[in-house]
Protein backbone atom coordinates (compact mmCIF):
# COMPACT_ATOMS: atom_id res chain seq x y z
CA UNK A 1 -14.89 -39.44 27.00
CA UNK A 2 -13.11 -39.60 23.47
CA UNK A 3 -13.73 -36.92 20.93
CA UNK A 4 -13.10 -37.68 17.48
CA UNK A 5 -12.03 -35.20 14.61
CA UNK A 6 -13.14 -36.32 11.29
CA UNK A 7 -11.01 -35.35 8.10
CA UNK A 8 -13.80 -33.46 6.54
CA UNK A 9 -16.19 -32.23 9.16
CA UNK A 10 -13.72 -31.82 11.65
CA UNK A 11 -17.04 -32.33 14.25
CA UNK A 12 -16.48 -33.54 17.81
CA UNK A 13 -18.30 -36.94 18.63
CA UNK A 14 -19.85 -38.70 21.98
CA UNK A 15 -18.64 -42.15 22.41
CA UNK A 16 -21.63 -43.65 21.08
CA UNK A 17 -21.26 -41.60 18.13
CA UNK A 18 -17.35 -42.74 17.86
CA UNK A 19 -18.66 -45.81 18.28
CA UNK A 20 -21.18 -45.60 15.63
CA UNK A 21 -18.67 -43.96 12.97
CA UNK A 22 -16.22 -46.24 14.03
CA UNK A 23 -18.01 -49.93 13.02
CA UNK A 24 -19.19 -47.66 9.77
CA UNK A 25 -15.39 -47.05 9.09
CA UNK A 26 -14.57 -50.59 10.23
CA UNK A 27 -16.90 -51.81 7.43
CA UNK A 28 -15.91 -49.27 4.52
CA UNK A 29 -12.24 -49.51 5.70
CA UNK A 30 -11.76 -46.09 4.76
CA UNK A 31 -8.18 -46.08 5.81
CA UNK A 32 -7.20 -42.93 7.95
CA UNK A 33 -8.56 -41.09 10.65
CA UNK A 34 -7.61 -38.41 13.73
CA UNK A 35 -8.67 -38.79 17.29
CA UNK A 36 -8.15 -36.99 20.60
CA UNK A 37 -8.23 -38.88 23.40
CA UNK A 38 -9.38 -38.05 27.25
CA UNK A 39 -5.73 -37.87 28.13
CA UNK A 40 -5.04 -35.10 25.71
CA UNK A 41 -3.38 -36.91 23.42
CA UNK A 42 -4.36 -37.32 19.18
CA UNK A 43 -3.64 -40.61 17.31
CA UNK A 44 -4.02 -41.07 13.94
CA UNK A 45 -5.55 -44.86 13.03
CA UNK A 46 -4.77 -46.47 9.73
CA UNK A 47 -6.68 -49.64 8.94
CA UNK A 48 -6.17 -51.82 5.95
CA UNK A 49 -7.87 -55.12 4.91
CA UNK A 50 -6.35 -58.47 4.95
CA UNK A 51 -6.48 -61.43 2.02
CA UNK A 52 -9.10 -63.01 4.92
CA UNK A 53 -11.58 -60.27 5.54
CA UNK A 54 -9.91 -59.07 8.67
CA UNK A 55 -8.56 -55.93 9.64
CA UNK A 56 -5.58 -54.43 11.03
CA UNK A 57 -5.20 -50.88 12.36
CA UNK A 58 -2.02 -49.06 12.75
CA UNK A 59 -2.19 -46.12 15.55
CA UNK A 60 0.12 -43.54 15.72
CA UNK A 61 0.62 -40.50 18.08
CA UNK A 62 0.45 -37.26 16.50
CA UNK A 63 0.09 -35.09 19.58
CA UNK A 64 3.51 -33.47 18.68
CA UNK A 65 2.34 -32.55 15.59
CA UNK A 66 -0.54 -31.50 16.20
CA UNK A 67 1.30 -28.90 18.87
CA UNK A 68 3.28 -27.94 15.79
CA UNK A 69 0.45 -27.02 13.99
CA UNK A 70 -1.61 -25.33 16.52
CA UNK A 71 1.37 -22.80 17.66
CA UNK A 72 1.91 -22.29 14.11
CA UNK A 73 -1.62 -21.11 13.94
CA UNK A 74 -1.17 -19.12 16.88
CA UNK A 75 1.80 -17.25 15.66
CA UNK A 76 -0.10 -16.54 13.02
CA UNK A 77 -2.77 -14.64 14.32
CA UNK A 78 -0.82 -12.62 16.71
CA UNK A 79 1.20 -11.38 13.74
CA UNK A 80 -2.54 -11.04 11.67
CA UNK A 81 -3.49 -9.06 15.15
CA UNK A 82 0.11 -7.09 15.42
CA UNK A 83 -0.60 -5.78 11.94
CA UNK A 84 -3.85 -5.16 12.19
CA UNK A 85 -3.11 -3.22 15.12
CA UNK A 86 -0.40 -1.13 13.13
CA UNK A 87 -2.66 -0.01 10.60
CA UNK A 88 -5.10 1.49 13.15
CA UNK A 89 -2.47 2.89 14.84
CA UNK A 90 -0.93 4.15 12.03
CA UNK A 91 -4.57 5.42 10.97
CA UNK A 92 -5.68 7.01 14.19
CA UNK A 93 -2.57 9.31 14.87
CA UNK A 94 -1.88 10.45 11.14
CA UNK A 95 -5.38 11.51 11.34
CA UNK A 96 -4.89 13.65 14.56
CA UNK A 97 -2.01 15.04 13.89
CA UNK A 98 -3.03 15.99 9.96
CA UNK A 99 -5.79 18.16 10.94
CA UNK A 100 -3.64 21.40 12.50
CA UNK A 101 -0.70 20.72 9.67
CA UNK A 102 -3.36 20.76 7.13
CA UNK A 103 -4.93 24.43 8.29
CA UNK A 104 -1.26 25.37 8.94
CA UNK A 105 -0.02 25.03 5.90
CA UNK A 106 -3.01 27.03 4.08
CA UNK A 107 -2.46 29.59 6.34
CA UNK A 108 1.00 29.82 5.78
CA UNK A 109 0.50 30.15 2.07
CA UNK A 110 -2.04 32.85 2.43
CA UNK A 111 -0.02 34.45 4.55
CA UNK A 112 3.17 34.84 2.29
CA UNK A 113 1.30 37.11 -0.12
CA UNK A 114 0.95 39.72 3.02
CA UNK A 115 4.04 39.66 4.30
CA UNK A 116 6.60 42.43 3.31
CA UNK A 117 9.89 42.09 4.81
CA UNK A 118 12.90 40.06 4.02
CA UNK A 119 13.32 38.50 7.56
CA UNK A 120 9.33 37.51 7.62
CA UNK A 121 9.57 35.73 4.57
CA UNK A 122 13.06 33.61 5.81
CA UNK A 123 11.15 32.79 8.95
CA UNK A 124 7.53 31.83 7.19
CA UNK A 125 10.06 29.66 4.52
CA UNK A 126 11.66 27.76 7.79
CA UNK A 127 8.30 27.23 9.07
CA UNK A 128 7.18 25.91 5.57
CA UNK A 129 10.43 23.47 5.89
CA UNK A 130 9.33 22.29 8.84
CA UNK A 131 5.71 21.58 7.83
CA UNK A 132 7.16 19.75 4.52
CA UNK A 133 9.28 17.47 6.89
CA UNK A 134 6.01 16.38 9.03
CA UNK A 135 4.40 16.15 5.53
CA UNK A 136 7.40 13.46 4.37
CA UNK A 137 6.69 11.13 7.67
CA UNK A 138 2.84 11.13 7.28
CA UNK A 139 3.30 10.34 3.82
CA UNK A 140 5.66 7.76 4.45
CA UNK A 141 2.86 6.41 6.93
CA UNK A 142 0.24 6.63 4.03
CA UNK A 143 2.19 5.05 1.58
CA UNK A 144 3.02 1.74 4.25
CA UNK A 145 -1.15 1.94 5.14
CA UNK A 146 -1.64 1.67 1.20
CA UNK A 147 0.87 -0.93 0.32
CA UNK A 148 -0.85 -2.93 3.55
CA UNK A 149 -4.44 -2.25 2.57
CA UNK A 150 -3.63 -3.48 -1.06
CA UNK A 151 -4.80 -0.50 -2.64
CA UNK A 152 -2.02 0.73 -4.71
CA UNK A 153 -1.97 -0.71 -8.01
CA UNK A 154 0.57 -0.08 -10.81
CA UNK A 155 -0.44 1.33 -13.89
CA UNK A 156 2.22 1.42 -16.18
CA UNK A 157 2.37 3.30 -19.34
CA UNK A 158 5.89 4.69 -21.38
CA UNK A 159 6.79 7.55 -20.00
CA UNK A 160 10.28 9.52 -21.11
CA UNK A 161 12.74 9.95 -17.68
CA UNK A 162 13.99 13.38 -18.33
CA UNK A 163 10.52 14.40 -16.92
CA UNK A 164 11.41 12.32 -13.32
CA UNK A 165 15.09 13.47 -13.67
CA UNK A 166 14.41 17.70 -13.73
CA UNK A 167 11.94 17.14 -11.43
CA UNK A 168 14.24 15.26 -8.85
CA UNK A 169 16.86 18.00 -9.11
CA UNK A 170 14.53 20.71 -8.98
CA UNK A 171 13.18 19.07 -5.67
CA UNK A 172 16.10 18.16 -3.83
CA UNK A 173 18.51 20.81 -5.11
CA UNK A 174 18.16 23.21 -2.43
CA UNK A 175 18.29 20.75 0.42
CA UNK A 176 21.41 19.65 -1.12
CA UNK A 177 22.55 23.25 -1.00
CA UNK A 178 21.96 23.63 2.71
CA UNK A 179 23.93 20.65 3.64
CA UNK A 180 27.00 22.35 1.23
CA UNK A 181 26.76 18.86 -0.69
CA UNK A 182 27.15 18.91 -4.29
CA UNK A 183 23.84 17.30 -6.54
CA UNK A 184 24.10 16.30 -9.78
CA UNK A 185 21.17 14.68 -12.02
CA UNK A 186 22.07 13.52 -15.28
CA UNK A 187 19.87 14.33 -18.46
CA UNK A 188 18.62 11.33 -19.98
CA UNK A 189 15.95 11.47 -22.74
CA UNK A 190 15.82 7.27 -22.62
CA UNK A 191 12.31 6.43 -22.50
CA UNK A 192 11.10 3.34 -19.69
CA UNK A 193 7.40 1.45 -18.91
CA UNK A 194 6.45 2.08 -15.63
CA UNK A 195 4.48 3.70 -13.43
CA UNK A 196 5.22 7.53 -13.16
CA UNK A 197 4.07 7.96 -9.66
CA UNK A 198 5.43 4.90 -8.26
CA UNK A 199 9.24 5.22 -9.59
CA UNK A 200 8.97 8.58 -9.03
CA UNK A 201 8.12 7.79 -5.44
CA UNK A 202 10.89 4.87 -5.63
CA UNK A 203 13.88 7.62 -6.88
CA UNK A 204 12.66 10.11 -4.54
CA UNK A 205 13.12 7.72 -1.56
CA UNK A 206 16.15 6.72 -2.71
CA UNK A 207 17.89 10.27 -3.03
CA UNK A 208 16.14 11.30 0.26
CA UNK A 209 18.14 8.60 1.61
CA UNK A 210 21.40 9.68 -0.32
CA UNK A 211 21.31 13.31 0.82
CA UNK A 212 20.50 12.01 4.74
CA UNK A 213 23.14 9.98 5.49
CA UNK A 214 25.86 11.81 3.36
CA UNK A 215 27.73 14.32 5.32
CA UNK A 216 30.52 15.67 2.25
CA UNK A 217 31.01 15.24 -1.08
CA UNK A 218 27.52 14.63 -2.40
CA UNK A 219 24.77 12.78 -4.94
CA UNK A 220 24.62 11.78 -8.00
CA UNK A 221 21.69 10.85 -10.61
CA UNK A 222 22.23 8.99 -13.22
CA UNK A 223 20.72 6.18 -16.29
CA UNK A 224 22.62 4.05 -18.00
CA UNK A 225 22.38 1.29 -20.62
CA UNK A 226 22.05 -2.68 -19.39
CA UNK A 227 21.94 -5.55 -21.46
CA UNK A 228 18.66 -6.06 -19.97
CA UNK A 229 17.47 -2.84 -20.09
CA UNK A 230 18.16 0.78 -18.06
CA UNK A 231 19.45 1.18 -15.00
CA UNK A 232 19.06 4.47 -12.87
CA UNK A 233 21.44 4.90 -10.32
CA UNK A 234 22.02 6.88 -7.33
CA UNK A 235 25.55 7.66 -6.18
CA UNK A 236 26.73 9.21 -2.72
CA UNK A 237 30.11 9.70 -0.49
CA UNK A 238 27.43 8.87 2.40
CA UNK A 239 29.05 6.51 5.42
CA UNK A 240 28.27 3.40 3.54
CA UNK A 241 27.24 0.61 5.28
CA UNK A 242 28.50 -3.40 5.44
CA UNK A 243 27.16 -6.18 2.94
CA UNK A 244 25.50 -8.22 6.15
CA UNK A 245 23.43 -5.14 7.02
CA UNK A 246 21.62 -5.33 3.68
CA UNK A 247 18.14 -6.97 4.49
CA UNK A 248 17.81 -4.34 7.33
CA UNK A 249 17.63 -1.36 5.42
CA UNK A 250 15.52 -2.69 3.31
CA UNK A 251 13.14 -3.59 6.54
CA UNK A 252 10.06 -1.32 7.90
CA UNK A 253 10.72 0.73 11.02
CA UNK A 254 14.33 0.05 10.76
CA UNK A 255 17.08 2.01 10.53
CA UNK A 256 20.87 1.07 10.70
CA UNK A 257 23.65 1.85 13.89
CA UNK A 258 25.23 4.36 11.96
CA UNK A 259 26.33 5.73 15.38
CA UNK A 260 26.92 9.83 15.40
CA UNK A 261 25.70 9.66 12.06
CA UNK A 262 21.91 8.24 12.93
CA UNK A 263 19.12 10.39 11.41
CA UNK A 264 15.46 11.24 12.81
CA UNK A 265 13.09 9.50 10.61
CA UNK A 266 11.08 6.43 10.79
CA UNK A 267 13.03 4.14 9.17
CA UNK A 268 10.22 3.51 6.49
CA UNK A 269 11.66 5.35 3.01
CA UNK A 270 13.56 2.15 1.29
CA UNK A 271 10.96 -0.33 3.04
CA UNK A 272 8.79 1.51 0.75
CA UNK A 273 10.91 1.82 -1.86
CA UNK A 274 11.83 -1.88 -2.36
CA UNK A 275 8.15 -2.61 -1.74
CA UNK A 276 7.09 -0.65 -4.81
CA UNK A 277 9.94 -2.10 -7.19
CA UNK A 278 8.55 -5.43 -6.63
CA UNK A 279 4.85 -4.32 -7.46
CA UNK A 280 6.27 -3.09 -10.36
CA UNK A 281 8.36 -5.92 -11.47
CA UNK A 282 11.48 -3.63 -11.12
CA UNK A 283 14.60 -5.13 -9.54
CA UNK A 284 16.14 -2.51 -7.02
CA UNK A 285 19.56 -3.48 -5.84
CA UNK A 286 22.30 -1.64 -3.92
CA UNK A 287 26.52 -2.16 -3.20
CA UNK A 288 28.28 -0.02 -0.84
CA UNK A 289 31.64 0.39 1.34
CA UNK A 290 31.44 1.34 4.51
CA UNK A 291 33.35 4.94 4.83
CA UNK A 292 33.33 5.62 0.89
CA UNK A 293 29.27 5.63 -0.12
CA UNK A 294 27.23 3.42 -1.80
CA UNK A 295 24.90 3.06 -4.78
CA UNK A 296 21.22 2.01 -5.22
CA UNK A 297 20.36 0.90 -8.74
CA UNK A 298 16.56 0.52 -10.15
CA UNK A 299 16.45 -2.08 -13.49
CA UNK A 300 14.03 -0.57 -15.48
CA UNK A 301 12.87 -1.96 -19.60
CA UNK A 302 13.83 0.05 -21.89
CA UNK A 303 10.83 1.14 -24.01
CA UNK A 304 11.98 1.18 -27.89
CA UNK A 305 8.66 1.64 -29.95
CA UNK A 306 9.15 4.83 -31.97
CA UNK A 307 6.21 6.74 -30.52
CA UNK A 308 5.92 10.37 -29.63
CA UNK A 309 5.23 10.88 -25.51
CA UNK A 310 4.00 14.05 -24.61
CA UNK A 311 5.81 15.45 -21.76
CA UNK A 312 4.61 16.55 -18.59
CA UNK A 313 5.22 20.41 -19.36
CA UNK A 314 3.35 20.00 -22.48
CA UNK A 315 -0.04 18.37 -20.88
CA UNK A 316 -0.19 21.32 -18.29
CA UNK A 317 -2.26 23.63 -20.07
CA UNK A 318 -4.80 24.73 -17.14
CA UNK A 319 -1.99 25.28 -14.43
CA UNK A 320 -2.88 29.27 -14.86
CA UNK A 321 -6.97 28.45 -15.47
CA UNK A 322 -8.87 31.18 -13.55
CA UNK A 323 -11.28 29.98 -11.59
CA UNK A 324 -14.05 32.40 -11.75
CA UNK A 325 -17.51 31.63 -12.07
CA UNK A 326 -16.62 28.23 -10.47
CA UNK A 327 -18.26 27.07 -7.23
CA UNK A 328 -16.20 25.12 -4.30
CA UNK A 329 -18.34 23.69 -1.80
CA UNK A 330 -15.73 22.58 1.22
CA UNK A 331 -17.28 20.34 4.33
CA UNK A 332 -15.10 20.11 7.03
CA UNK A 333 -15.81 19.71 10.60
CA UNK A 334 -12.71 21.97 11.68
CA UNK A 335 -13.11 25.55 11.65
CA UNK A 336 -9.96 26.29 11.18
CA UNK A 337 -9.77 24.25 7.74
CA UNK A 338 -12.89 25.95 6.64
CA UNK A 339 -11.78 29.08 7.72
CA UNK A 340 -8.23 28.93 5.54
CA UNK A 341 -10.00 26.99 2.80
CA UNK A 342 -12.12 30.07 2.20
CA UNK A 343 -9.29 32.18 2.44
CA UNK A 344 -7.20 30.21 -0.58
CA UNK A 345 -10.01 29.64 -2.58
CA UNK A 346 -11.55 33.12 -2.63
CA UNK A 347 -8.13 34.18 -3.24
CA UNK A 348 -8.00 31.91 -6.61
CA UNK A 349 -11.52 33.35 -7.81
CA UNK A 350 -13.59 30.67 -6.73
CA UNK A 351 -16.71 31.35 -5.53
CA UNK A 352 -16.98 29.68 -2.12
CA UNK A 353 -19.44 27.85 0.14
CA UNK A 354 -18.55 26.24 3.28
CA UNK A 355 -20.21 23.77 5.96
CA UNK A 356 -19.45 21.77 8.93
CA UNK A 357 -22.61 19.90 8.97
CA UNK A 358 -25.20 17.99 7.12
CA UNK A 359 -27.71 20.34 8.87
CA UNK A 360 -25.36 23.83 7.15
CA UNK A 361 -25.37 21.73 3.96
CA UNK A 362 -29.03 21.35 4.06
CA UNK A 363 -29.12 25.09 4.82
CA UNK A 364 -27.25 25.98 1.78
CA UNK A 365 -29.85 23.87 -0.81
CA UNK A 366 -30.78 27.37 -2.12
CA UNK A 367 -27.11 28.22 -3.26
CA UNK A 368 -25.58 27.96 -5.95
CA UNK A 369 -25.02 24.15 -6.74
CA UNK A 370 -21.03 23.22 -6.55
CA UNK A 371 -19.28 22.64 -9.53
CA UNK A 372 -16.69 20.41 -7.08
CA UNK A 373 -16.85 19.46 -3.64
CA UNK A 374 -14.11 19.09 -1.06
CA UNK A 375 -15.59 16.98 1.54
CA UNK A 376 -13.82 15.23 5.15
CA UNK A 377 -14.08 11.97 5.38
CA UNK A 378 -14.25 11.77 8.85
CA UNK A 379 -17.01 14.32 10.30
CA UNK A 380 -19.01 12.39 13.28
CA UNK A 381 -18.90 9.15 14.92
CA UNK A 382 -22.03 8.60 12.42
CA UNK A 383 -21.35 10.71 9.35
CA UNK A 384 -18.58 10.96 6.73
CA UNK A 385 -18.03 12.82 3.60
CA UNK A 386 -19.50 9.95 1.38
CA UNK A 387 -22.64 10.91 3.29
CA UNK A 388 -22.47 13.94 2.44
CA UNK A 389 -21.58 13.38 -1.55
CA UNK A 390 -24.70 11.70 -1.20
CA UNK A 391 -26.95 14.26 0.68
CA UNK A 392 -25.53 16.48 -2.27
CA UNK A 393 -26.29 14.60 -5.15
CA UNK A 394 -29.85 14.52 -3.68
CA UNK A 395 -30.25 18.06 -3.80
CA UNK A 396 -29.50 19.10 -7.02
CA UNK A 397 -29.64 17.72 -11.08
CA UNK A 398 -26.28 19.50 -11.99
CA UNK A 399 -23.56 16.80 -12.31
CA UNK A 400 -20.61 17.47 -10.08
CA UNK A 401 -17.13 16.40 -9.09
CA UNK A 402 -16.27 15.22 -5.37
CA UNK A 403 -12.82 14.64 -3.98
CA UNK A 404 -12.51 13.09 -0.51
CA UNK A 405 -10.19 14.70 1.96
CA UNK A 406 -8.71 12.55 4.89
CA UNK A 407 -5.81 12.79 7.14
CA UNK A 408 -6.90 8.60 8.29
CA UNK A 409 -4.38 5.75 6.65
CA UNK A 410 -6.75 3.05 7.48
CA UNK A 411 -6.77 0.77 4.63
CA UNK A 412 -10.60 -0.37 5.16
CA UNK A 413 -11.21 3.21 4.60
CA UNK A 414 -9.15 3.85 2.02
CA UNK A 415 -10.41 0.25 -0.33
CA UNK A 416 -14.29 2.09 0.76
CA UNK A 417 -13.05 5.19 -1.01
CA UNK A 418 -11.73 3.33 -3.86
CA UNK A 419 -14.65 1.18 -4.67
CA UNK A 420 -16.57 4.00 -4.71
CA UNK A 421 -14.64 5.79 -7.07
CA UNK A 422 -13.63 9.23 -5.72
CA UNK A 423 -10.48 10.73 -5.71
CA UNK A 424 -8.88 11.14 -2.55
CA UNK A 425 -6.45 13.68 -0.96
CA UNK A 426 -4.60 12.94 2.41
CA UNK A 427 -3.87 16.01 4.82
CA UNK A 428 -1.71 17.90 5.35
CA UNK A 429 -2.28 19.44 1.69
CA UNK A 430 0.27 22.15 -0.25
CA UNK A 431 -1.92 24.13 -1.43
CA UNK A 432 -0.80 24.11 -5.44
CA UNK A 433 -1.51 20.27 -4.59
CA UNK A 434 -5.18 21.40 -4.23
CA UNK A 435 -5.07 24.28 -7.19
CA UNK A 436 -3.68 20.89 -9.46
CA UNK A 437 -6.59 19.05 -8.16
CA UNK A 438 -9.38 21.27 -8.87
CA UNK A 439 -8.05 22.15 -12.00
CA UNK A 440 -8.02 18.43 -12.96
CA UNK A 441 -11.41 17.74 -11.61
CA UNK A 442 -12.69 20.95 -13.37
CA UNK A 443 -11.08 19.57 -16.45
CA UNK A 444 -13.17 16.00 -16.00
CA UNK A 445 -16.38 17.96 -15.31
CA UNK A 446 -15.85 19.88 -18.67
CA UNK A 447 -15.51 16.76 -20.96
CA UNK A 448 -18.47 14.52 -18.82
CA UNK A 449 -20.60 17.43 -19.37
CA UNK A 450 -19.80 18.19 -23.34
């Protein structure tokens, strides 16, 4: 038996078939074709004509080649599958382990405003450091699942950097004072084109990583002036590490021998960050010497137009909006979450309606009609929260806003999300995270409906 494999159809043939296709090719002299033989073995015929009407065919073995290509396929797919795999992975525990750091971290803020002693607050504000740290490595999780699923895309806009700068210090200032390291961040009022969230994110990583892996002296933050535009630079007395160990840190999962000095962490914050810079077109490039520190640089444009930016400070008008006479309607399949989400809104002014079902938000048709709702994605094995935005909408005229709460990374979930338009928040959740939120969405809800 020979099978043939044509160049365009690729289609197997019987030998009276070959036969057939072969006196057709014969005739057009179509010059190439692929066969595999009983033995296991491909050719590859060539025929050209001669001055006297013949023929002569040239056949060739291939089968080496052919190995080549079908390995390279192979490998391939198991790295297609290996990913794949990560993501749900990835997905599936972030999800798990969101839920109880979510509620905790409500809790935890609604407790602070009960407790009365000096000592309880010191041992709620180490429990709050602790939830913060999980919060880094799920985020760090998130922001691999997002750069995977293709869902992060940069919006840049000019935006001035002593808004990222005061914010960096005022973030990592007192971890910096708990290691006795010294911090300094620079004021710059240079102005850049980027995306805010995304170099923020990139800087953030990068003086994360600074602060880790420097045990005296300390950081520092600075921007200065390039011929081809701005560079911002972060400086540490950290251990440094050699110039052949370069495309490792910059790797996922990876982090460096740094022996005595090795950190816990997942190896993921300047994967991320280098991942980001090249969305963004923004070159991020680092020296070092082992022993005396190194420095990370991010090339940034320098934006020049002469055109007022408001700052950050200035556009934060509602950040003390009361929210009475607004309605929350939270869906949420965990007790727990409802139970705390009740708590923190009530305590805001918000009037409150919670369900863990489509049958309780059927139940509650004769309420008041939300103003936003604060929906799970992930209820049942057959509902999620889109269901429920939709169950909603059915129920009621009144135009209102929806955000989509998830603690899952999974990027098919995450593009559905997307498409669809919603906002979405990942667990666990600060809870002035939430306050911005609603005050945001309220916002939208006030200018769609005037």
């Amino acid at each position: 038996r020979v099978e043939v494999f044509e160049d365009i159809d690729n289609v197997a043939l019987t030998p009276d078939s070959y036969r057939k296709k072969r006196l057709e090719a014969h005739r057009a002299c179509r010059g190439s074709f692929e066969m595999l033989n009983f033995n296991g073995r491909w050719e590859q015929g060539r025929e050209r004509r001669t001055r006297d009407g013949g023929t002569v065919a040239i056949y060739t073995d291939i089968t080496a080649i052919k190995e080549a290509e079908r390995r390279e396929q192979q490998a391939r797919q198991t790295a297609e599958r290996a990913n794949e795999a990560k993501s749900r992975f990835l997905a599936a525990a972030s999800h798990d382990l969101r839920q109880p750091l979510h509620a905790i971290g409500i809790l935890a803020s609604v407790l602070r405003n009960q407790l009365q002693t000096d000592d309880s607050h010191e041992t709620l504000s180490s429990i709050e450091s602790c939830l913060q740290t999980m919060n880094n490595l799920f985020d760090s999780l998130l922001d691999i699942s997002k750069l995977d699923a293709g869902v992060i895309k940069p919006e840049p806009r000019p935006m001035i950097l002593a808004d990222l700068l005061s914010s960096v210090h005022r973030e990592f200032h007192p971890y910096a004072q708990s290691k006795n390291l010294k911090f300094r961040v620079l004021p710059s009022q240079d102005t850049t084109v980027s995306d805010p969230g995304m170099l923020g994110r990139i800087l953030r990583n990068l003086v994360s990583n600074a602060l880790k892996y420097t045990v005296t002296g300390g950081v520092i933050v600075g921007v200065r002036m390039s011929p081809s535009g701005l560079r911002i630079e972060v400086y540490d007395t950290g251990i440094g590490f050699h110039d052949h160990q370069l495309s490792d840190m910059f790797a996922e999962f990876k982090q460096l021998d740094t022996g005595r000095f090795k950190q816990q962490g997942l190896g993921l914050g300047l994967s991320i960050a280098s991942r980001l810079s090249d969305m963004l077109g923004h070159s991020l490039t680092a020296t070092s010497r082992p022993g005396r520190g190194s420095r990370f640089t991010i090339h940034v444009p320098l934006y020049k137009a002469m055109k007022t930016i408001i700052s950050s400070d200035e556009t934060n008008i509602f950040i003390n909006q009361d929210f009475k006479n607004k309605c929350v309607w939270v869906v949420d399949d965990d007790q727990d979450i409802l139970d705390a989400m009740q708590k923190l809104l009530s305590g805001w002014g918000c009037e409150v309606i919670t369900a863990a079902s489509r049958a309780q938000v059927q139940a509650s048709r004769n309420k008041r009609m939300p103003d936003l709702l604060l929906v799970d994605f992930h209820l049942t094995e057959s509902l999620n929260g889109l269901d429920i935005i939709k169950q909603i909408a059915g129920m009621t005229d009144r135009q209102f806003s929806a955000v989509v709460i998830t603690g899952d990374t999974s990027p098919v979930y995450l593009k559905e999300i997307e498409h669809l338009g919603y906002s979405v928040l990942h667990k666990p959740l600060h809870p002035m995270k939430i306050r911005a939120v609603i005050q945001q969405q309220l916002k939208v809800l006030q200018v769609q409906n005037d």
